[in-house]
Structures are given as C-alpha cells and as structure tokens.
C-alpha atoms as a PDB file:
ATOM      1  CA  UNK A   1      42.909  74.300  -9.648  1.00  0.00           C
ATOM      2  CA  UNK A   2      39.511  73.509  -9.029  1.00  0.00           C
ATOM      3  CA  UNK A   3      38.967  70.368  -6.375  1.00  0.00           C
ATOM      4  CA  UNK A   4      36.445  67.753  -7.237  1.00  0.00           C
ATOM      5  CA  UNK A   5      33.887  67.308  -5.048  1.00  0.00           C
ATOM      6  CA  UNK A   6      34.023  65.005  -1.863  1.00  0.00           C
ATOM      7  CA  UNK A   7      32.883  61.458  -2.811  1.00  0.00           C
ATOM      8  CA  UNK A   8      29.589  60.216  -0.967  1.00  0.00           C
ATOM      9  CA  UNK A   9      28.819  57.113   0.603  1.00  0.00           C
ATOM     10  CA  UNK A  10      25.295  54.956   1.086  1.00  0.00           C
ATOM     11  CA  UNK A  11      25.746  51.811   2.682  1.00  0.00           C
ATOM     12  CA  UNK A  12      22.497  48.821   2.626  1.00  0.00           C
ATOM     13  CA  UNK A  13      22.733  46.417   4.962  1.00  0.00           C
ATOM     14  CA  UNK A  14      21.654  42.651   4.564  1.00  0.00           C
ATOM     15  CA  UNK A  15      20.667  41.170   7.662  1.00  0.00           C
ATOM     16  CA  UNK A  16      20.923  38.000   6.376  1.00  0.00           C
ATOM     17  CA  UNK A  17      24.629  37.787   5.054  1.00  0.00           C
ATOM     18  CA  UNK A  18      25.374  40.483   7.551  1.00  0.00           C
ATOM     19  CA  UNK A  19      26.471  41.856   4.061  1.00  0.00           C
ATOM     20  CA  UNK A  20      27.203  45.870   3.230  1.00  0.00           C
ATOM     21  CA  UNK A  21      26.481  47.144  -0.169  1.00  0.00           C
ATOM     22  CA  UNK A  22      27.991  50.469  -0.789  1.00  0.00           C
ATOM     23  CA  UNK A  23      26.747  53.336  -3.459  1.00  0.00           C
ATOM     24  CA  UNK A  24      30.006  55.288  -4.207  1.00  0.00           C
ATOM     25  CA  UNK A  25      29.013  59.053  -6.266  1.00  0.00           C
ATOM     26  CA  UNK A  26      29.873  62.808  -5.854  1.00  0.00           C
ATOM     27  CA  UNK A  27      26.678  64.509  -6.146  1.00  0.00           C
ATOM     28  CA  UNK A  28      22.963  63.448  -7.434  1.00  0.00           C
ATOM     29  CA  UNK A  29      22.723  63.644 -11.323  1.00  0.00           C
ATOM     30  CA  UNK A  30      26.334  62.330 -11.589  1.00  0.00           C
ATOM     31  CA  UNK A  31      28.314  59.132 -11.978  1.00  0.00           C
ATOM     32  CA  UNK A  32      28.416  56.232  -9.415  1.00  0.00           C
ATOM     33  CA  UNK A  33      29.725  52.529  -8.816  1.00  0.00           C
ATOM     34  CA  UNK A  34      27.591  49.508  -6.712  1.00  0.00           C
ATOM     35  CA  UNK A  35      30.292  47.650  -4.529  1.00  0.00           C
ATOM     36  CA  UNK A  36      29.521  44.392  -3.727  1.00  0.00           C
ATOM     37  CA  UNK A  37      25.628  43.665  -4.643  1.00  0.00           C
ATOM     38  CA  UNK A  38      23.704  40.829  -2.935  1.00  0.00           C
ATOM     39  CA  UNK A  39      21.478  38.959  -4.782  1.00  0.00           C
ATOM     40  CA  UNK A  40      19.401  37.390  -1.908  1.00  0.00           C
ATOM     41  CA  UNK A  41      19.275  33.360  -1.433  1.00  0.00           C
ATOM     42  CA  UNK A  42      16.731  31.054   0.479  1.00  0.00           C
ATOM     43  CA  UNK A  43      18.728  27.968   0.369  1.00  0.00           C
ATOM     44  CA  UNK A  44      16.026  25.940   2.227  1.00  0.00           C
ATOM     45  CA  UNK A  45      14.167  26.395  -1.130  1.00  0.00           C
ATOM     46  CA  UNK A  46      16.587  27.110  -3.302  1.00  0.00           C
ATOM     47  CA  UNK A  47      14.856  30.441  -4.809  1.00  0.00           C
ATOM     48  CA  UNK A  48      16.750  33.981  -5.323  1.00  0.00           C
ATOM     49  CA  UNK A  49      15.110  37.129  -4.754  1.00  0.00           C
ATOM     50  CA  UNK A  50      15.978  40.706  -5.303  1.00  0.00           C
ATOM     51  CA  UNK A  51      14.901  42.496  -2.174  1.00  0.00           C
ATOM     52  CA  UNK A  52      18.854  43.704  -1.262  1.00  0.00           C
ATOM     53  CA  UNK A  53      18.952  45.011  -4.931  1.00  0.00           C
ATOM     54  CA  UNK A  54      16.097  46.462  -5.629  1.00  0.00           C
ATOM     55  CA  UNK A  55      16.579  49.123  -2.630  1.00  0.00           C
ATOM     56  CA  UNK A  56      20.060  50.040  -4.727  1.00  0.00           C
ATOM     57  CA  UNK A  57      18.188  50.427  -7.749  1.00  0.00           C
ATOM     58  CA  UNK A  58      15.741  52.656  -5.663  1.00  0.00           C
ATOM     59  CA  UNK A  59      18.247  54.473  -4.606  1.00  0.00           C
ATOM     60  CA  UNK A  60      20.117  55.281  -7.738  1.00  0.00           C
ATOM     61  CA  UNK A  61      17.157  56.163  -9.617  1.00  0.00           C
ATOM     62  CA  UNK A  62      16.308  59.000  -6.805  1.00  0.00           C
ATOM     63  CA  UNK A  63      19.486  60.574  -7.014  1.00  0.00           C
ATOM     64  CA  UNK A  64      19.526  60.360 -11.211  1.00  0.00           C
ATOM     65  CA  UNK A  65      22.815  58.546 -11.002  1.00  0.00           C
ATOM     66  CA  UNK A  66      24.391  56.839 -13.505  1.00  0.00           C
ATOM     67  CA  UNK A  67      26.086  53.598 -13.108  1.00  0.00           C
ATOM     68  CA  UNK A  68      29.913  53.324 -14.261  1.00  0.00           C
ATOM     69  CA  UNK A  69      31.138  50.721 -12.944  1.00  0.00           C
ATOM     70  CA  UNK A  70      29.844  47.247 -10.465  1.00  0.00           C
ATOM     71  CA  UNK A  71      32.299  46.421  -8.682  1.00  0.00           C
ATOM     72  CA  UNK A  72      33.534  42.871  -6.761  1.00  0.00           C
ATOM     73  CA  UNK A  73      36.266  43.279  -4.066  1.00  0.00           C
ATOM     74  CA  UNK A  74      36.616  39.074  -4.441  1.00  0.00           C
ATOM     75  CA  UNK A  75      34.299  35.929  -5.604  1.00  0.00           C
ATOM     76  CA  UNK A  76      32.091  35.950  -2.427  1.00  0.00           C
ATOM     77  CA  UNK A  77      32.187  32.805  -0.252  1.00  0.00           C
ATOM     78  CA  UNK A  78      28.904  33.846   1.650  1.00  0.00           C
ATOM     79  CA  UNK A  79      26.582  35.652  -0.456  1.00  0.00           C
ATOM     80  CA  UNK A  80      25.350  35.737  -3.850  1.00  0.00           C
ATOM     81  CA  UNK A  81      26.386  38.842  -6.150  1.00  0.00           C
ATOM     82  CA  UNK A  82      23.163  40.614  -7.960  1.00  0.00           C
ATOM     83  CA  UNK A  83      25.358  42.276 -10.181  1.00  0.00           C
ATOM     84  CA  UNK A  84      24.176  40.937 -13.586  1.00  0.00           C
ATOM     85  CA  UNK A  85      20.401  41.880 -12.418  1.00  0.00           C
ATOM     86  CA  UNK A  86      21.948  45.515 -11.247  1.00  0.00           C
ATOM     87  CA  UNK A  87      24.116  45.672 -14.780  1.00  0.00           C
ATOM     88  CA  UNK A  88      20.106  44.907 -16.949  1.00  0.00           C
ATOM     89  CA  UNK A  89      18.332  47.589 -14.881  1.00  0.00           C
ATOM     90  CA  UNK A  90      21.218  50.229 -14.482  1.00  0.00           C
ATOM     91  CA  UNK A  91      23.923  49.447 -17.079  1.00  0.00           C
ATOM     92  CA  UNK A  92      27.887  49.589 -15.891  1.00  0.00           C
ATOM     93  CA  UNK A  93      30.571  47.089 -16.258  1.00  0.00           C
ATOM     94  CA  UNK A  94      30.620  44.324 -13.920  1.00  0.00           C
ATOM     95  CA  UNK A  95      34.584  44.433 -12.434  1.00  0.00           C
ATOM     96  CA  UNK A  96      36.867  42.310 -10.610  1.00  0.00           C
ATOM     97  CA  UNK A  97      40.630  41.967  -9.705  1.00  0.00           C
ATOM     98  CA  UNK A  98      42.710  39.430 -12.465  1.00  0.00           C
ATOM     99  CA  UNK A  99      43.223  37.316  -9.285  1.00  0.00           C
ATOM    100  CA  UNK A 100      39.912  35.688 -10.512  1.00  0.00           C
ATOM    101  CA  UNK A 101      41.754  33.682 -12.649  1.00  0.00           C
ATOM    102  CA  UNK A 102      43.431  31.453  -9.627  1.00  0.00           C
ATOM    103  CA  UNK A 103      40.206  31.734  -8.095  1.00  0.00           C
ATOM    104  CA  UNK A 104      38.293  30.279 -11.188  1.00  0.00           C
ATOM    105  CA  UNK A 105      40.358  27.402 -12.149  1.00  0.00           C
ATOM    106  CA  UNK A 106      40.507  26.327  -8.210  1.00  0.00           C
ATOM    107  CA  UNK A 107      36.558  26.222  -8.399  1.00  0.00           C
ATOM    108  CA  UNK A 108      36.088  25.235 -11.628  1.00  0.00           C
ATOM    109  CA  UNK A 109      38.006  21.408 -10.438  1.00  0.00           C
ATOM    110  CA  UNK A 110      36.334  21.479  -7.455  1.00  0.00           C
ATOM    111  CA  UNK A 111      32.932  21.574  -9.195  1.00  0.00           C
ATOM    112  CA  UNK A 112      33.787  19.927 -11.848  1.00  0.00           C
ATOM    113  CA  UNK A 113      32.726  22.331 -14.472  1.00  0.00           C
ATOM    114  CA  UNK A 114      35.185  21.265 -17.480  1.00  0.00           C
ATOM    115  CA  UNK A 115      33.158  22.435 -20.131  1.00  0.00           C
ATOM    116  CA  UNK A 116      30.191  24.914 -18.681  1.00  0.00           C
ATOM    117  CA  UNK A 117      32.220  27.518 -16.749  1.00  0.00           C
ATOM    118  CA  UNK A 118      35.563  29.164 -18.679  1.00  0.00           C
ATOM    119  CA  UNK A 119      38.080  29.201 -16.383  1.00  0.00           C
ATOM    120  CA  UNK A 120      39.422  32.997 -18.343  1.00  0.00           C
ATOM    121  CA  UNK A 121      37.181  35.816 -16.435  1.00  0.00           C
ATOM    122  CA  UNK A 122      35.607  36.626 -19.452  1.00  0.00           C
ATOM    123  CA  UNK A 123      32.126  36.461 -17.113  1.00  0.00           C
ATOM    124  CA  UNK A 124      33.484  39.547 -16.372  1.00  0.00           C
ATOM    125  CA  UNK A 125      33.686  42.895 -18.158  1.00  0.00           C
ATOM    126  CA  UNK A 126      36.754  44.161 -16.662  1.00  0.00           C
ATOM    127  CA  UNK A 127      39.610  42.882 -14.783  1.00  0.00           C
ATOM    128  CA  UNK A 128      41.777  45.316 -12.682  1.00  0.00           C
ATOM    129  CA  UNK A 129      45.613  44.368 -12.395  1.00  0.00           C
ATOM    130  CA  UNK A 130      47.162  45.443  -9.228  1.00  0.00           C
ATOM    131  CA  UNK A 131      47.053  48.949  -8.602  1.00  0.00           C
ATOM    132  CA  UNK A 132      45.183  50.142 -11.622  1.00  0.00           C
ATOM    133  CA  UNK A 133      44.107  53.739 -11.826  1.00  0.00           C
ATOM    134  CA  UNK A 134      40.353  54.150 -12.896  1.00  0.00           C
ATOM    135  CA  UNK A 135      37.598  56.688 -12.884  1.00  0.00           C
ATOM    136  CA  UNK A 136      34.325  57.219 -11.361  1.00  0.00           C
ATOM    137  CA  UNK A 137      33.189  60.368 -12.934  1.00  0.00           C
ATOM    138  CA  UNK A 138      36.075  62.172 -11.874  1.00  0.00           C
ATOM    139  CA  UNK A 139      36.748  59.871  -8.867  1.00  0.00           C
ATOM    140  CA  UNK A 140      40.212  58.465  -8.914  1.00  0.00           C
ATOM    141  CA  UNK A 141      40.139  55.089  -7.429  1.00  0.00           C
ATOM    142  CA  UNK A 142      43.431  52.894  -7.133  1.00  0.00           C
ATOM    143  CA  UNK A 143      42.320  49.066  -7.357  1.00  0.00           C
ATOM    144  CA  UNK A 144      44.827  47.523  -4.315  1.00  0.00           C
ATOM    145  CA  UNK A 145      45.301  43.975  -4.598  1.00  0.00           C
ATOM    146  CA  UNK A 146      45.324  42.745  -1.249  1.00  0.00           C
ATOM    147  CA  UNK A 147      45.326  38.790  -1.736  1.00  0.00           C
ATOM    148  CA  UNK A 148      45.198  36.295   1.712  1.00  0.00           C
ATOM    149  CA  UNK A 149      41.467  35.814   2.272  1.00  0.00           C
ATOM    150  CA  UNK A 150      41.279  34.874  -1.695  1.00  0.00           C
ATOM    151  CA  UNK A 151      43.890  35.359  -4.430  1.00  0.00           C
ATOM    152  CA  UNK A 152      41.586  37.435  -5.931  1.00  0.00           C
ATOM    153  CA  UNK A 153      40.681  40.237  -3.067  1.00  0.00           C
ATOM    154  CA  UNK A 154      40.953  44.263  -3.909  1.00  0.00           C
ATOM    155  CA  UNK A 155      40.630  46.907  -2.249  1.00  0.00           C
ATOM    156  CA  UNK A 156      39.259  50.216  -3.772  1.00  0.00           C
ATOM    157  CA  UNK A 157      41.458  53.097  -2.706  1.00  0.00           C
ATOM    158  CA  UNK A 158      39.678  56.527  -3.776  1.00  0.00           C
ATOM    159  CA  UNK A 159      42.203  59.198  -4.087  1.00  0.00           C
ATOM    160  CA  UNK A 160      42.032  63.127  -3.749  1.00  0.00           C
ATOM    161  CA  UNK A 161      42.951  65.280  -6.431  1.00  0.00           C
ATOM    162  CA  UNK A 162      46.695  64.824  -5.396  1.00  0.00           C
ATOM    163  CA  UNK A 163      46.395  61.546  -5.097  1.00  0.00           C
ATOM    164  CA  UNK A 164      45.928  61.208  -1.192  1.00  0.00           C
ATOM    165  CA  UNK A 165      43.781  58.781  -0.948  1.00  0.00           C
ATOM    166  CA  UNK A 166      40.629  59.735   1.086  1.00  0.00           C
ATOM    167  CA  UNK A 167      38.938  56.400   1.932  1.00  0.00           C
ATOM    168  CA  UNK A 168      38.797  52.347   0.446  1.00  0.00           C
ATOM    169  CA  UNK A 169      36.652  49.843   0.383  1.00  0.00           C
ATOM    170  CA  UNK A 170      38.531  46.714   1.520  1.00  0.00           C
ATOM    171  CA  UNK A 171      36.698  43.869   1.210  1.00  0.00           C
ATOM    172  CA  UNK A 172      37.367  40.989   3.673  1.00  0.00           C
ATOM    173  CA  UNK A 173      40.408  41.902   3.935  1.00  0.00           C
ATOM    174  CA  UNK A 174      39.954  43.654   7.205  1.00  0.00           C
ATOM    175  CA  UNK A 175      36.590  43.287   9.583  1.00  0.00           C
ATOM    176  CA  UNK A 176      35.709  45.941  12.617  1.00  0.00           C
ATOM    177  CA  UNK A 177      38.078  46.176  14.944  1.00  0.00           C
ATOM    178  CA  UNK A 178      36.214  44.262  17.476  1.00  0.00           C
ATOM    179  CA  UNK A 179      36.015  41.430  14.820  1.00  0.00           C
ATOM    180  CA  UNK A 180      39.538  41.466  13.130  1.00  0.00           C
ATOM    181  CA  UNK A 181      40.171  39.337   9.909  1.00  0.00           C
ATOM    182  CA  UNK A 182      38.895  37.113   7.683  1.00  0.00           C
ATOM    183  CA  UNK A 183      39.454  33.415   7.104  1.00  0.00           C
ATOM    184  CA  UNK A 184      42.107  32.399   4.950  1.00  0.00           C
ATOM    185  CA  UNK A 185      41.265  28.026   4.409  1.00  0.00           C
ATOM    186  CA  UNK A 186      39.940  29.120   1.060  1.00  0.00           C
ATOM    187  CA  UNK A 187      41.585  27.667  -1.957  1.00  0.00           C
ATOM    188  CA  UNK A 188      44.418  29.738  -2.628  1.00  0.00           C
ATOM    189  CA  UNK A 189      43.711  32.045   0.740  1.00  0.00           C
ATOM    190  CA  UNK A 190      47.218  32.366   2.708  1.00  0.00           C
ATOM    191  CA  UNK A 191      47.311  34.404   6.203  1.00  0.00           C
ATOM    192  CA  UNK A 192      51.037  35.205   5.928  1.00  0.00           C
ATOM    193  CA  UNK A 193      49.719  37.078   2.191  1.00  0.00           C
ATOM    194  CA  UNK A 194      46.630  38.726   4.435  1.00  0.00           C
ATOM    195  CA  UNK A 195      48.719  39.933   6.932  1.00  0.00           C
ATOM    196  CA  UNK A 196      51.108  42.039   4.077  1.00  0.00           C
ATOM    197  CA  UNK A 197      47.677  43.013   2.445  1.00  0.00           C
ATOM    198  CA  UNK A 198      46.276  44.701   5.173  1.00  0.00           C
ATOM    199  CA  UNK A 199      49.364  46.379   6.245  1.00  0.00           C
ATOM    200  CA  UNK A 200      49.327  47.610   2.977  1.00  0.00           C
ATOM    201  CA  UNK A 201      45.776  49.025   3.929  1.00  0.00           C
ATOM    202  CA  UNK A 202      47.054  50.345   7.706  1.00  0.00           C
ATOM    203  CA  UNK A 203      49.950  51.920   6.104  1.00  0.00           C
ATOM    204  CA  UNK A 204      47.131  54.598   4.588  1.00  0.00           C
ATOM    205  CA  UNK A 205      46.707  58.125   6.446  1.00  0.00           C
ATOM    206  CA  UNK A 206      45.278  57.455   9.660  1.00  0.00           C
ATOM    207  CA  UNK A 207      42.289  59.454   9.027  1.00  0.00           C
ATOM    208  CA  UNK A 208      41.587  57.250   5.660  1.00  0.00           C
ATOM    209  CA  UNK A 209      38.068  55.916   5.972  1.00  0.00           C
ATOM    210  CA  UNK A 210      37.233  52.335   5.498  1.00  0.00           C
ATOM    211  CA  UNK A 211      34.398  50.671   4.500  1.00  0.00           C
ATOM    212  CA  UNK A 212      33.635  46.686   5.496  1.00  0.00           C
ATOM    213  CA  UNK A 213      32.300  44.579   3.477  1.00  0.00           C
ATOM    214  CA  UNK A 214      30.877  42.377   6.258  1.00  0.00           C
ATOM    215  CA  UNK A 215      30.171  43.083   9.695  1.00  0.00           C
ATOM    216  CA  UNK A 216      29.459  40.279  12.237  1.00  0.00           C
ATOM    217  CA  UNK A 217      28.828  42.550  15.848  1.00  0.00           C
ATOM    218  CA  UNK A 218      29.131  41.013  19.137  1.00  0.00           C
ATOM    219  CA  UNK A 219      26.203  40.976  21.169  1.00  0.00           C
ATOM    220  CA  UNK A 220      25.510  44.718  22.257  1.00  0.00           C
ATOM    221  CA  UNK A 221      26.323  46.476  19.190  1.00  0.00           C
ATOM    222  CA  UNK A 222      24.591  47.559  16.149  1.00  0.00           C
ATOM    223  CA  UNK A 223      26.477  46.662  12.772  1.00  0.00           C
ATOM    224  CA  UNK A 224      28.467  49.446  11.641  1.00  0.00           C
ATOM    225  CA  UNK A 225      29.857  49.431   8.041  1.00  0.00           C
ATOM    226  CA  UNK A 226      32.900  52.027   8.908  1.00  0.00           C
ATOM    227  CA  UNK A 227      36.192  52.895  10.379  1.00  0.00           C
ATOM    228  CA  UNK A 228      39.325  54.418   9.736  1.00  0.00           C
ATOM    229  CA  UNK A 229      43.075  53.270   9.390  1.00  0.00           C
ATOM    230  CA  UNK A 230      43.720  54.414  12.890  1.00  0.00           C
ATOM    231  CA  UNK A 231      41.382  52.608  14.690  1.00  0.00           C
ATOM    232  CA  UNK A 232      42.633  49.545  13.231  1.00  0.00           C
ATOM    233  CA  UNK A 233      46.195  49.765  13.983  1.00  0.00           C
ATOM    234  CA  UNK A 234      45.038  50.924  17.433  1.00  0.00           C
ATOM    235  CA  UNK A 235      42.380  48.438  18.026  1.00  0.00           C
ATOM    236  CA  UNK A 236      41.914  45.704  15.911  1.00  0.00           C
ATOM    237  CA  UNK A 237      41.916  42.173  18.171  1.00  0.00           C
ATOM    238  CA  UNK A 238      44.013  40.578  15.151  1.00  0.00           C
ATOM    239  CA  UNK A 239      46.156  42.993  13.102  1.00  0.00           C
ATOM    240  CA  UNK A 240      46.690  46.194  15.863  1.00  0.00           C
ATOM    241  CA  UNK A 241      49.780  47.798  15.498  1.00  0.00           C
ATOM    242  CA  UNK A 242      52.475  45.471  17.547  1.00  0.00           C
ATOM    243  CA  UNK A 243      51.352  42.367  16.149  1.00  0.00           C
ATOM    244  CA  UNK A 244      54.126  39.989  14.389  1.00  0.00           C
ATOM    245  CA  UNK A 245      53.397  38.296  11.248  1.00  0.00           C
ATOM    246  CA  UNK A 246      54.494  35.040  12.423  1.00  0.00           C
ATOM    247  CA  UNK A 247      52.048  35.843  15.557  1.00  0.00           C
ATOM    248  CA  UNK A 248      49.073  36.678  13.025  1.00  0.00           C
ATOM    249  CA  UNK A 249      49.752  33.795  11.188  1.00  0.00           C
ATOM    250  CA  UNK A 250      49.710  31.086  14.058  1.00  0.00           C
ATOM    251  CA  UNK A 251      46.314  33.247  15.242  1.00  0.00           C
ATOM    252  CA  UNK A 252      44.441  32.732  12.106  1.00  0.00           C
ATOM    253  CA  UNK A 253      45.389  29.400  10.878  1.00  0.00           C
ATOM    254  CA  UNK A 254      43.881  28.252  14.540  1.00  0.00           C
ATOM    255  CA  UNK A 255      41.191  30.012  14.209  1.00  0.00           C
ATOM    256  CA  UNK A 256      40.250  28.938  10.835  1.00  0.00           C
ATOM    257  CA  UNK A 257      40.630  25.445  12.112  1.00  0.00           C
ATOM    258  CA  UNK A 258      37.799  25.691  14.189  1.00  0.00           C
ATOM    259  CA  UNK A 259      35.424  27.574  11.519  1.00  0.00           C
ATOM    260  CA  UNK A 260      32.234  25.822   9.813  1.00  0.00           C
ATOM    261  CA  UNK A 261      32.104  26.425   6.093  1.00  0.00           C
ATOM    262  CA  UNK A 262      29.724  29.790   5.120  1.00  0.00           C
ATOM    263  CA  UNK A 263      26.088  28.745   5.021  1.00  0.00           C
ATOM    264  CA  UNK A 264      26.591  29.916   1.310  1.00  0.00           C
ATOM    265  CA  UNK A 265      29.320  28.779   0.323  1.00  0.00           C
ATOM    266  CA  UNK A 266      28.074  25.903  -2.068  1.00  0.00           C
ATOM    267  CA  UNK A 267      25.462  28.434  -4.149  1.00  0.00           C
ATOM    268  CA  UNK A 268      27.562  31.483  -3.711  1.00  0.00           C
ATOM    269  CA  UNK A 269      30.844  30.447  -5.426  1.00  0.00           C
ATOM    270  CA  UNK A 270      29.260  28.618  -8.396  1.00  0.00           C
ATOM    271  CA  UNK A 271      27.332  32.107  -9.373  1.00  0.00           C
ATOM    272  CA  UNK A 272      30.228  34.286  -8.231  1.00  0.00           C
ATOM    273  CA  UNK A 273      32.786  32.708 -10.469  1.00  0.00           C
ATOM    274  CA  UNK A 274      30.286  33.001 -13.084  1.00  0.00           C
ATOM    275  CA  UNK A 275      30.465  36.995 -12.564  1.00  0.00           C
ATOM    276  CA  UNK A 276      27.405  36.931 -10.710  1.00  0.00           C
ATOM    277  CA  UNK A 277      25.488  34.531 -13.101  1.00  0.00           C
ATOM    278  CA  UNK A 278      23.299  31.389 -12.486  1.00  0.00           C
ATOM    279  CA  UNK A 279      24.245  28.273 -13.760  1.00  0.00           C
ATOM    280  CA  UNK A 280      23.259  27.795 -17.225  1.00  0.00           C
ATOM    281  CA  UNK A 281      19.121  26.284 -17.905  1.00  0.00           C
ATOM    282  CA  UNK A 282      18.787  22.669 -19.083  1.00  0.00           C
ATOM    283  CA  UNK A 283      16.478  21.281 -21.186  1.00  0.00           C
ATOM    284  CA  UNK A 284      14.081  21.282 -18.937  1.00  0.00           C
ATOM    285  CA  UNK A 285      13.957  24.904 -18.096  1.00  0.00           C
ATOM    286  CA  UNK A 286      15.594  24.484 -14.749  1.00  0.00           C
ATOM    287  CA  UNK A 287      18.836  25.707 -13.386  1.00  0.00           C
ATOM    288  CA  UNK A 288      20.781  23.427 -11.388  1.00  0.00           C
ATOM    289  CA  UNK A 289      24.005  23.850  -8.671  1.00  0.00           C
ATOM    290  CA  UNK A 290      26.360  21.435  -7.953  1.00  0.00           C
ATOM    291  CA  UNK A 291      26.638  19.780  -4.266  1.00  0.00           C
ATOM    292  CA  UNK A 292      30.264  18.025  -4.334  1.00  0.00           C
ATOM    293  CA  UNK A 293      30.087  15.515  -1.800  1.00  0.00           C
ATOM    294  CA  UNK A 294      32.902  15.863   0.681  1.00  0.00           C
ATOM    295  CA  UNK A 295      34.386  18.029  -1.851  1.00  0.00           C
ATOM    296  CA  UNK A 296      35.326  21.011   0.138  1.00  0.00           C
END
C-alpha cells in the first residue's frame, strides 16, 4: 500500500491575541484547511482589519493550495475569526463542533439577540459531531470533542494511514506546558469536563504533536506554537501526569476566580457565534455590537 504523504504545518502568529493560525496541507498544489483565522480588532476604534489574514491568503496562493475546509476548534472568547473574509478569497467550508449549539443559545440571552442571531449553527457550513472522520485531501482527521473550556471545543486529531494519529490541533484545551490550561468561567465551561478532555488528548502516543492555539510565554521565552503528548504529561504546571481530577478542579476554579474577562471578549463572541460574521448593517449603513451592562 502506498502511504500518503506526511502532513505539513505553517503556523502565523498574532502578537496581539498572542493567537496561532495554522495552514494544515501535504504538499504545494494540493488540498489544505485554515485553523483558527484572526480577523484583527482595534477596539479603541472599533475598526477590523485583515493584516493576520491576508499573510494566510499569501501563503496559500504561493503554494497553489486549495482550501477544503476553515476550521474553528470553539467560538473564540479573545479574538475575532476572519473566516468568512478567508471563505470569499479562498473558498472552503467554514466548520465547527455541534457543541455550538449550547454555546449559541447561552450568548444569544446574554446579548439579547432574539430575533437577529439563530440560535441553530446554520452560520456555519458544517458541524462535526464527536469524533467524526473527515478528509483533507487524503488527510484523515478525527474531530475530538474535548468540551470544559466551552461546550463547544474540538480538537483535530490527524491520523496516519492506519489510523495512528500523528498530531492535533487542540484548541484551548491545553496551553504550553509552562502555561497549563485554559479558563473554564465561560457559560457552559466546566473544569471537571476539561480535565477528561485533555486526558483524552494525553492519552495519544507520546510522540503525537500538538499544536496551541494560544500561547501566552513567561518572560524569557519566545512563543512557541508546539509540543507533544509527552511533554505534557511530563511537564505541564496543571494537567502533568500525577495530577487528581478533584486536585485540577480546585486549581482552576481558583484560578479562574482571579481572571479579568479577555480584552475581546465583548466583540469576539458576538461575530464568533455568528460563524465569523459582523453583526448585521442598519439603516444607516453602520454595524453595531452590543455592550450588556454588567451582563457578563
């Protein structure tokens, strides 16, 4: 039998968000998927810009790849998704997991959006169900749910030819292992649901690579947008191999006690719910996002 190819990897970094955007393929002239696109945000003007994605689109148009797939590993809390702008310039289908749903209808009462936002994903082209089998080219890639951070978080597992899988892109579900986890306060977010997700993730092949989807360095080091399943359950300062879920539990909900809200948060769930698209024009030609007043 003839093996596909190795998959390839090119990670952007935005400073900003201290958000990675990944471009998964096999070889230039071939298929590809954009995981997690930033659409970037001034929020002291309120104006969007397309800097972040506009170095993707570069970068797919050198290699001659075509876009499959645009993929969301959850409804971002701290950055804006540029999928839609990606999806008019490169095609694909914009893609979620069906945990959207929860996610949706939690936002939707929260910014009171009874009649502009359908609370039934269909912002979105596809919705994965837990461990759905799809293709990138010939890519397999397992869609994980790992819920905790949101109900909606997945993780995509890309699998060998027999089905080992050979590295995943997780989302917040895990950070480095210097940083540990994410937040779980979120509507619907649950650290005893994170801690089962990412063992799910650290129960991988050691060697499995995994890609962040944030990465917040302490001082000294230089963001890096990779690891593997053995570092983590070696290293990681939250979920290391050892830990108890009752003792990962008491950890985060302390820690998430003390956390500010994302700088984002406001602008970045309103367009993320929408599947990456801005809140409908008025009559006047103007856009407009909701600022619930000690709503959150």
């Amino acid at each position: 039998m003839i093996k596909s190819p190795r998959p390839l990897v090119h990670a952007f970094f935005d400073a900003d968000t201290c958000t990675f955007t990944y471009v998964l393929y096999v070889e230039d002239g071939g298929a590809c998927a954009i995981v997690d696109s930033v659409l970037n945000f001034e929020p002291k003007a309120s104006r969007t810009g397309t800097q972040s994605a506009d170095a993707v689109i570069d970068f797919v148009r050198a290699h001659d790849l075509q876009v499959e797939w645009i993929l969301e590993t959850h409804a971002h809390a701290d950055h804006l998704s540029a999928a839609p702008y990606l999806q008019m310039r490169l095609g694909g289908v914009i893609a979620i997991g069906s945990g959207i749903l929860a996610v949706q209808s939690a936002f939707q009462k929260v910014f009171h959006l009874p009649s502009e936002l359908r609370p039934d994903a269909s912002q979105f082209g596809w919705l994965f169900e837990p461990d759905e089998v799809f293709y990138i080219g010939t890519l397999q890639v397992r869609a994980m749910h790992v819920p905790g951070h949101t109900p909606a978080d997945v993780a995509y597992v890309i699998e060998a030819d027999d089905g080992m899988p050979l590295m995943a892109f997780v989302g917040d579900t895990l950070f480095m292992p210097d940083v540990g986890s994410a937040r779980c306060d979120f509507p619907g977010g649950s650290a005893r649901a994170l801690y089962h997700s990412a063992r799910r993730i650290l129960a991988l092949p050691t060697a499995t690579r995994l890609f962040m989807c944030h990465d917040y360095p302490p001082e000294g080091r230089e963001p890096r947008a990779e690891t593997t399943v053995g570092e983590q359950r070696h290293t990681n300062i939250h979920l290391r191999d050892g830990v108890s879920e009752d003792q990962f539990v008491e950890l985060r909900q302390c820690r998430d006690a003390t956390l500010d809200m994302p700088a984002l948060i406001l602008p970045a769930i309103q367009v993320n719910i929408r599947g990456g698209q801005l809140p409908p024009m008025e009559a006047n030609g103007v856009r407009y996002l909701k600022i619930p007043i000690n709503g959150l």
